[in-house]
N, C-alpha and C. Protein backbone atom coordinates (compact mmCIF):
# COMPACT_ATOMS: atom_id res chain seq x y z
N UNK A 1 0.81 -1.19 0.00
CA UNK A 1 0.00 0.00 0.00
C UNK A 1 0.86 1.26 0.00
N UNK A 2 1.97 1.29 0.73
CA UNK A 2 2.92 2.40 1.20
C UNK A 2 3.80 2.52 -0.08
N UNK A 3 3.85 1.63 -1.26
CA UNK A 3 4.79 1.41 -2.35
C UNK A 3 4.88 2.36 -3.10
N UNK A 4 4.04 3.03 -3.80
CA UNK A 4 4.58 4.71 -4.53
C UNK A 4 5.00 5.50 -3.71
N UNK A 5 5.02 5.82 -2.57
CA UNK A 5 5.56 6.36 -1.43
C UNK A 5 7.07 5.94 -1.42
N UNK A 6 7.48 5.09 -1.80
CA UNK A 6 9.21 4.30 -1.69
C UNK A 6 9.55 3.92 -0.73
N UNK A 7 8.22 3.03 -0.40
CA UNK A 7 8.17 1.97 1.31
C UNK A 7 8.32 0.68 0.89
N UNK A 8 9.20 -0.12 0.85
CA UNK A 8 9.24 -1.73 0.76
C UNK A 8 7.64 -1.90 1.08
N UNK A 9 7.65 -3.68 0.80
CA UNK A 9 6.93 -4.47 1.66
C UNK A 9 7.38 -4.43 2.90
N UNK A 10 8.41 -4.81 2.67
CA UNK A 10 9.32 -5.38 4.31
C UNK A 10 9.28 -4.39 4.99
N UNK A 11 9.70 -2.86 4.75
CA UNK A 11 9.69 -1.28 5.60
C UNK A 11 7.89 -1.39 6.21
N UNK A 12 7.31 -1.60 4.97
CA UNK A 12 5.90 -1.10 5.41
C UNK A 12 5.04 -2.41 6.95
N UNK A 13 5.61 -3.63 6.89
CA UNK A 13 5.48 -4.36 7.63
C UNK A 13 6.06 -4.23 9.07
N UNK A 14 7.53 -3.80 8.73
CA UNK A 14 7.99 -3.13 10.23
C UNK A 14 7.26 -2.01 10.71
N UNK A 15 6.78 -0.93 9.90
CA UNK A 15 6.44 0.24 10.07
C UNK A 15 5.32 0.13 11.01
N UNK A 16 4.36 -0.92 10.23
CA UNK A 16 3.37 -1.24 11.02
C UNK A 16 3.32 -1.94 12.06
N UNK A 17 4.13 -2.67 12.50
CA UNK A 17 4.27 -3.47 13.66
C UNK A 17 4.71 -2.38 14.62
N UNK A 18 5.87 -2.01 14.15
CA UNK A 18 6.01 -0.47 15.30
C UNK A 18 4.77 0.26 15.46
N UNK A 19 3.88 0.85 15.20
CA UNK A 19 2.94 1.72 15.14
C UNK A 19 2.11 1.00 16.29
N UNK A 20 1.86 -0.56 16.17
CA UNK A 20 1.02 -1.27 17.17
C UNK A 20 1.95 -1.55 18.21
N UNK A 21 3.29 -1.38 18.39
CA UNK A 21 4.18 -1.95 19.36
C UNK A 21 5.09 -1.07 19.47
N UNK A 22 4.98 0.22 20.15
CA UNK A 22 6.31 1.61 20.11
C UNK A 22 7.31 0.60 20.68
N UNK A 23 8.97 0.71 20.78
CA UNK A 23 9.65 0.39 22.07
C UNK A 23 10.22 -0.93 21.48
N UNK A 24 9.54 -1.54 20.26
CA UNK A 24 10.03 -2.82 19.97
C UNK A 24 12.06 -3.19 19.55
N UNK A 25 12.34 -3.73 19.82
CA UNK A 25 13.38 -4.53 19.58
C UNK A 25 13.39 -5.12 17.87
N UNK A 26 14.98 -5.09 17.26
CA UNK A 26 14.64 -5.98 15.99
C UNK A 26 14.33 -7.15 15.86
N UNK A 27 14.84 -7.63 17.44
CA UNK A 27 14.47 -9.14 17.31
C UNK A 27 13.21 -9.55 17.45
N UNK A 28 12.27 -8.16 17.93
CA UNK A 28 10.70 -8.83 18.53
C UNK A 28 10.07 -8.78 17.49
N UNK A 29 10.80 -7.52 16.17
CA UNK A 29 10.48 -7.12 14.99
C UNK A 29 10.09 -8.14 14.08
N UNK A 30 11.04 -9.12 14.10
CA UNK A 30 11.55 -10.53 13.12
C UNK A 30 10.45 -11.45 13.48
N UNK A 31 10.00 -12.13 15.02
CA UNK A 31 9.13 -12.57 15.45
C UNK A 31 7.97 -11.91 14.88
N UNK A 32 7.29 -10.99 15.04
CA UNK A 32 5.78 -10.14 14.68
C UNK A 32 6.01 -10.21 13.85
N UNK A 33 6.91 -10.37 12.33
CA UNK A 33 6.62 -10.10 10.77
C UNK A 33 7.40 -10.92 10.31
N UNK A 34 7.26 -11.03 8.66
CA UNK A 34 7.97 -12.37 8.12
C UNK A 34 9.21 -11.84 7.39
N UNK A 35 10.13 -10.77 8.17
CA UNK A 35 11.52 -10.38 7.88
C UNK A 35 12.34 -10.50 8.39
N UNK A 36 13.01 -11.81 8.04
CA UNK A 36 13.94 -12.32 8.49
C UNK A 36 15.70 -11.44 9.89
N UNK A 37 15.44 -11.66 10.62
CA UNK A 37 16.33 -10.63 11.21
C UNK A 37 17.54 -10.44 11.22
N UNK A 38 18.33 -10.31 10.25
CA UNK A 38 20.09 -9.76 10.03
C UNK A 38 18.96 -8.60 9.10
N UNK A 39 18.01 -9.06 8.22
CA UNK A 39 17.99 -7.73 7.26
C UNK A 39 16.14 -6.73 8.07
N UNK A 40 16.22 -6.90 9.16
CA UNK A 40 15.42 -5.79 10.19
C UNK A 40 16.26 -5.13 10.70
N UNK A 41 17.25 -5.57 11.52
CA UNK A 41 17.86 -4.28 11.84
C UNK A 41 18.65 -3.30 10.38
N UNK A 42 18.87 -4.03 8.97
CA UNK A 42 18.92 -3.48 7.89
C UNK A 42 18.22 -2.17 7.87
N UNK A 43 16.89 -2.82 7.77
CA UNK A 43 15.58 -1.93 7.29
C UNK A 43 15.50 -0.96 8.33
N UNK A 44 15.35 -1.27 9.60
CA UNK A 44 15.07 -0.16 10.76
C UNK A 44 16.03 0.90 10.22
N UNK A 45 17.59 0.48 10.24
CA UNK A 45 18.42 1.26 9.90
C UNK A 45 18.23 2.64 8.61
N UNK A 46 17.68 1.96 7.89
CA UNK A 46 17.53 2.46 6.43
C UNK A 46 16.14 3.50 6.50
N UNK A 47 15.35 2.87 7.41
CA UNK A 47 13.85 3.64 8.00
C UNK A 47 13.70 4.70 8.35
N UNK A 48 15.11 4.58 9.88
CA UNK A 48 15.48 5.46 10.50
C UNK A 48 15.86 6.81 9.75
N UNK A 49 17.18 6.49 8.21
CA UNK A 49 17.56 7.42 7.69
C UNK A 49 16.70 8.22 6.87
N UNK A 50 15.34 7.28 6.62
CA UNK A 50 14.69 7.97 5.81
C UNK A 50 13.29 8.50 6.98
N UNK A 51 13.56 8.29 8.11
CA UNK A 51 12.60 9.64 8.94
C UNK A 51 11.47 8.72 9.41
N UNK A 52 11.41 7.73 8.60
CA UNK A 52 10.50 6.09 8.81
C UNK A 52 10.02 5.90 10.54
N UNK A 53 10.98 5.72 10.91
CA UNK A 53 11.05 4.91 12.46
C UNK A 53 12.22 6.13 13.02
N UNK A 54 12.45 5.98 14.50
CA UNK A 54 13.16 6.52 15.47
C UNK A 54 13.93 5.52 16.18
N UNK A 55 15.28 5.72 16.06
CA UNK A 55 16.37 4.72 16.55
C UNK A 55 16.50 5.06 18.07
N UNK A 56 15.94 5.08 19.35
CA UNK A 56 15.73 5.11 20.77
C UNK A 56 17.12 4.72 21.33
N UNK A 57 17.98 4.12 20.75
CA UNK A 57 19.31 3.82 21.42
C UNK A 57 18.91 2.50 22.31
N UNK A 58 20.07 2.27 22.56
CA UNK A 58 19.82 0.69 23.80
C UNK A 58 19.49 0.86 25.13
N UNK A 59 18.45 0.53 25.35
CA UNK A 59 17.68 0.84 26.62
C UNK A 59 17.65 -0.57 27.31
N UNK A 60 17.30 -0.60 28.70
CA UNK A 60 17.50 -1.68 29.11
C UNK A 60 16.34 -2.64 29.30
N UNK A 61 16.09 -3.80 29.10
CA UNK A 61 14.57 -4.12 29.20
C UNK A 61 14.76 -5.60 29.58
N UNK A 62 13.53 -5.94 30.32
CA UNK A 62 13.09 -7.07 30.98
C UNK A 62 13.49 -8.23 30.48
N UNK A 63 14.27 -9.20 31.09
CA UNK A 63 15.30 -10.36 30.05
C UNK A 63 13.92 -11.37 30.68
N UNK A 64 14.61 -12.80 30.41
CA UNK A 64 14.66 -13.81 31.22
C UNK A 64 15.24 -13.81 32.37
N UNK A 65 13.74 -14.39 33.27
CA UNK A 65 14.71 -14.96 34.79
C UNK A 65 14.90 -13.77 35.61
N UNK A 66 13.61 -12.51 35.11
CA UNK A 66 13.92 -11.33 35.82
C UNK A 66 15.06 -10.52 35.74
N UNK A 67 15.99 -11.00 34.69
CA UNK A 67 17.35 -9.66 34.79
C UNK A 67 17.13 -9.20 33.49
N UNK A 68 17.63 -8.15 33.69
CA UNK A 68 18.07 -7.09 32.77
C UNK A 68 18.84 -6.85 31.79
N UNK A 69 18.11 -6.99 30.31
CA UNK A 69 18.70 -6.94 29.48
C UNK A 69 18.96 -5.99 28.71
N UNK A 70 19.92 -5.18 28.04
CA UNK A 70 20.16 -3.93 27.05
C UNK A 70 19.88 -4.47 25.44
N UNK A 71 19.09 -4.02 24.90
CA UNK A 71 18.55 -3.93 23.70
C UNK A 71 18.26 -2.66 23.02
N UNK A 72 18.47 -2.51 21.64
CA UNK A 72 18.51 -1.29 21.20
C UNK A 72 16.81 -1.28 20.36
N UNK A 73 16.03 -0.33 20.61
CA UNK A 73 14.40 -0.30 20.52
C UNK A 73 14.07 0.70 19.50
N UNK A 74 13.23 0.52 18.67
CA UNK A 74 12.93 1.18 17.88
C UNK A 74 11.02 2.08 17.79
N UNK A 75 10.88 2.89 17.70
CA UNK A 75 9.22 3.50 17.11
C UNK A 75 9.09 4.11 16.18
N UNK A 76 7.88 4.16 15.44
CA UNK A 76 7.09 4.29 14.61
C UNK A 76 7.18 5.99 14.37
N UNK A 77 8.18 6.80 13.56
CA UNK A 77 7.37 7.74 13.32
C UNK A 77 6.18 8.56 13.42
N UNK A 78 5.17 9.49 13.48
CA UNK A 78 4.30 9.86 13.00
C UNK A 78 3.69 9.88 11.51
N UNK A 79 2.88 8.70 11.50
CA UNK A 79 2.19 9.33 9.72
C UNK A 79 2.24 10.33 8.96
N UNK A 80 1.73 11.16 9.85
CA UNK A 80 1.65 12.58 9.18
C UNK A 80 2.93 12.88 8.21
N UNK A 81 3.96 12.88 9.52
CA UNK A 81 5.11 13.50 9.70
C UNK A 81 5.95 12.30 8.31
N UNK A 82 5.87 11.50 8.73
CA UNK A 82 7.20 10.67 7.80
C UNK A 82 6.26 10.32 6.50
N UNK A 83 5.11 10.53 6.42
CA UNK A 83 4.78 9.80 4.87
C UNK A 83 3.68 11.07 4.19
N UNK A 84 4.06 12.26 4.67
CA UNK A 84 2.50 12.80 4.16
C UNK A 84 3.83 13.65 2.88
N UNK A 85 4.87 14.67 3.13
CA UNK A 85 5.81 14.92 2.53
C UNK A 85 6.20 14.14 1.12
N UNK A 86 6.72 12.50 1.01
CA UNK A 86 6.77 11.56 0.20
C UNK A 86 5.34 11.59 -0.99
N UNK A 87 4.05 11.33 0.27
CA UNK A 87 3.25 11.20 -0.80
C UNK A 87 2.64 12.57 -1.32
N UNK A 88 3.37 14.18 -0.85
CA UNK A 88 3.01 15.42 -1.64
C UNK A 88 4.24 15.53 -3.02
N UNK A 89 4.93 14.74 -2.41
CA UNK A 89 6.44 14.71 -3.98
C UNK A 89 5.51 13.98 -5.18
N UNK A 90 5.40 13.37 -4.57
CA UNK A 90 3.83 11.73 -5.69
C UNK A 90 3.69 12.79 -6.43
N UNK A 91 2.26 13.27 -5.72
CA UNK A 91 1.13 14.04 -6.18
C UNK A 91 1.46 14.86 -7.08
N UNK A 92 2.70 15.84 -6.72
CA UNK A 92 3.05 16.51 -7.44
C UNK A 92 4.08 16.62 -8.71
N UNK A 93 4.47 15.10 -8.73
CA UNK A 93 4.90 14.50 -10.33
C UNK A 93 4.20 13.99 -10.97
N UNK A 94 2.69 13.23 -10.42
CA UNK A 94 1.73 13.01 -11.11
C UNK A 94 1.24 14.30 -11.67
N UNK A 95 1.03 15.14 -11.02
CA UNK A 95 0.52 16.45 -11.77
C UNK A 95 1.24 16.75 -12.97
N UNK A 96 2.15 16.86 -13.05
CA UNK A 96 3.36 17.42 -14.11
C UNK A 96 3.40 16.06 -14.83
N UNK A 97 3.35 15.50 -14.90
CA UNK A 97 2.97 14.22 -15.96
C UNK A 97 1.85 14.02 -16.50
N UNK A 98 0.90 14.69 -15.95
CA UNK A 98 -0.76 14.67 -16.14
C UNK A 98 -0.52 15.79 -17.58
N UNK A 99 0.41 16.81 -16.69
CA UNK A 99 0.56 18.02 -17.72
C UNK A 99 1.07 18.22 -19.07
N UNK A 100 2.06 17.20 -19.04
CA UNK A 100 2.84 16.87 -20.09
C UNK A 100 2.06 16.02 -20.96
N UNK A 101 1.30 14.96 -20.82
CA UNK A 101 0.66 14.36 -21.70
C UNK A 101 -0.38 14.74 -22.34
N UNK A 102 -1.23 16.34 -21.53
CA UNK A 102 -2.38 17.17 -21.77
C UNK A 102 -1.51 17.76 -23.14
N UNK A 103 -0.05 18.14 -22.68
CA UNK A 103 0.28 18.84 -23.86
C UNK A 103 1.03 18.23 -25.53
N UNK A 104 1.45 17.10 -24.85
CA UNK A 104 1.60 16.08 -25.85
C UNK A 104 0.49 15.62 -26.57
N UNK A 105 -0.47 15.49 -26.04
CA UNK A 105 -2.05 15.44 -26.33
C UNK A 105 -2.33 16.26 -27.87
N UNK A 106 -2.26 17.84 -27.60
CA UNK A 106 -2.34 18.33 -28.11
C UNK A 106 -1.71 18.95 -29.31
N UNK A 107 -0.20 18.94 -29.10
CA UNK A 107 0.42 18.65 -29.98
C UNK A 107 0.18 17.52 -30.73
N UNK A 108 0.20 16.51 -30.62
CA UNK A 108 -0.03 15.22 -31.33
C UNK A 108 -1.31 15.82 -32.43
N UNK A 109 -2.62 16.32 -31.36
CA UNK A 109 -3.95 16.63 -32.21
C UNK A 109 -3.40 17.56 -33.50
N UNK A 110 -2.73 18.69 -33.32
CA UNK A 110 -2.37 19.74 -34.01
C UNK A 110 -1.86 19.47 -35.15
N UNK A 111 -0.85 18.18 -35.46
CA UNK A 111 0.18 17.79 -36.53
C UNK A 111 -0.59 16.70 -37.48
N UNK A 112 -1.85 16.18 -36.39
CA UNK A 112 -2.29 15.12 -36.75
C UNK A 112 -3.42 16.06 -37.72
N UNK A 113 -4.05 17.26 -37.63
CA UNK A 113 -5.13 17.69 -38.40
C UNK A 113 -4.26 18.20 -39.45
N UNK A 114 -3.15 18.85 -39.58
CA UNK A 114 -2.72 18.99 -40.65
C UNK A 114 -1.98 17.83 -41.80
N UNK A 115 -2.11 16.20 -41.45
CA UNK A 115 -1.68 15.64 -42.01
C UNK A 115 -2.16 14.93 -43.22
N UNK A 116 -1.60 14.79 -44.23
CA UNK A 116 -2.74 14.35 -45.44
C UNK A 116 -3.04 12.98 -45.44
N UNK A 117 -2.10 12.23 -44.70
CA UNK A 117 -2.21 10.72 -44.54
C UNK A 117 -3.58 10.42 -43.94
N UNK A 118 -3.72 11.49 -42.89
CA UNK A 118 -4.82 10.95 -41.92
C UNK A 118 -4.24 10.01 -40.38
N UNK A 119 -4.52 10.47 -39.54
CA UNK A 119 -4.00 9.66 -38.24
C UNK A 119 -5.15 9.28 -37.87
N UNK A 120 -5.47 8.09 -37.45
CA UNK A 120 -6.51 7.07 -36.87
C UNK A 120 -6.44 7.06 -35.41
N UNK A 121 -7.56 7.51 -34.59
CA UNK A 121 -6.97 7.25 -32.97
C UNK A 121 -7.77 5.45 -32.78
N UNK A 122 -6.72 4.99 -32.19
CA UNK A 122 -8.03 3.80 -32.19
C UNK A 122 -8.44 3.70 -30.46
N UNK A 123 -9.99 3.76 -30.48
CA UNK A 123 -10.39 3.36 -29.27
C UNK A 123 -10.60 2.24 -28.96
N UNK A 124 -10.04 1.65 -27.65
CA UNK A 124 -10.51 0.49 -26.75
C UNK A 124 -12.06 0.53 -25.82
N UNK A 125 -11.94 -0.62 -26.09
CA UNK A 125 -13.56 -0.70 -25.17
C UNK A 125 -14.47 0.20 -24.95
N UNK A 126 -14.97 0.64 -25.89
CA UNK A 126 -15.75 2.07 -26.72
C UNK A 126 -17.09 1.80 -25.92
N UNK A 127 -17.93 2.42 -25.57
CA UNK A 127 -19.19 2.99 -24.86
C UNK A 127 -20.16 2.54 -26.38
N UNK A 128 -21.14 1.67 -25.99
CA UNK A 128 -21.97 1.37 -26.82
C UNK A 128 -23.01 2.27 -26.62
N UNK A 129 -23.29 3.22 -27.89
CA UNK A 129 -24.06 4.51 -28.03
C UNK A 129 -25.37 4.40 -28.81
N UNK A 130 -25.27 3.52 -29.40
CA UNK A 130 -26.60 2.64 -30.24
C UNK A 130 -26.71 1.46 -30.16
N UNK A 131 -28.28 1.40 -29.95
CA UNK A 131 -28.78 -0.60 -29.82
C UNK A 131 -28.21 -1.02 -31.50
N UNK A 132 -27.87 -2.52 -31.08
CA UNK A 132 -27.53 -3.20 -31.86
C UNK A 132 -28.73 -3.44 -33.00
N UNK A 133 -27.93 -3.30 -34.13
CA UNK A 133 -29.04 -3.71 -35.23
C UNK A 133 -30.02 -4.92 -35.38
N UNK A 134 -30.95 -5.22 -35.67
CA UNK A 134 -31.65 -6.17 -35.69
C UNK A 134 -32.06 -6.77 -37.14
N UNK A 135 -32.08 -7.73 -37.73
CA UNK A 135 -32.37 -8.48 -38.73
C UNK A 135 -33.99 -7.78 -38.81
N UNK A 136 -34.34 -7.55 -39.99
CA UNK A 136 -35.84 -7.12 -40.57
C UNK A 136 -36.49 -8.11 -40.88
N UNK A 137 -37.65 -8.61 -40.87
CA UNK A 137 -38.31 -9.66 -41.55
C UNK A 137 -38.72 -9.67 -42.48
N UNK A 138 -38.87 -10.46 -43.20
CA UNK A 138 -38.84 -10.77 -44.82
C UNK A 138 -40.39 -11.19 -45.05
């Protein structure tokens, strides 16, 4: 879903697991989603640089057996904040591509009325505008 945006699968799966789980670990990361973990702490990494997630540093957290373990924890950005920017860059090359083909459009029309050959547009799956003819009886 996050993919014209320039979110992996794999980013958009961490992304979301953080969002339901602030504070998570890469390893709790790997467990909750199906990304393998040498390449989560990858992605967190890569997340992080791109504003994705927040790298919290190694904090210490609840081991086995009651002691205390140091793990480095990761959260979820804000939506707003890390994906609304990305998807106004979108929007706004779709526009300018919208624009360019309005004007290619027209150019094309322009060269095409002055041509003696004749240019053919051919339409696909055309809007049926009249009932089909019917055999007359004899």
């Amino acid at each position: 879903m996050l993919g014209p945006l320039g979110v992996s699968a794999e980013q958009e799966q961490l992304y979301t697991a953080l969002i339901s789980r602030p504070g998570s670990t890469a390893e709790e990361l790997a467990r909750r989603t199906a990304v393998a973990l040498p390449g989560t702490t990858a992605l967190l990494e890569d997340m992080a640089a791109q504003g994705l997630v927040v790298d919290e540093g190694v904090n210490p957290l609840p081991g086995p057996d009651r002691e205390t373990t140091l793990a480095r924890t990761y959260r979820a950005s804000s939506p707003s904040i890390a994906l609304t920017p990305p998807a106004a860059r979108q929007r706004t090359a779709l526009d300018q591509a919208e624009s360019a083909v309005l004007a290619l459009t027209e150019q094309f029309r322009s060269i095409e009325s002055r041509s003696a050959d004749g240019v053919v547009e051919v339409v696909r799956d055309p809007v049926r505008r009249t009932p089909p003819l019917r055999p007359t009886p004899r």
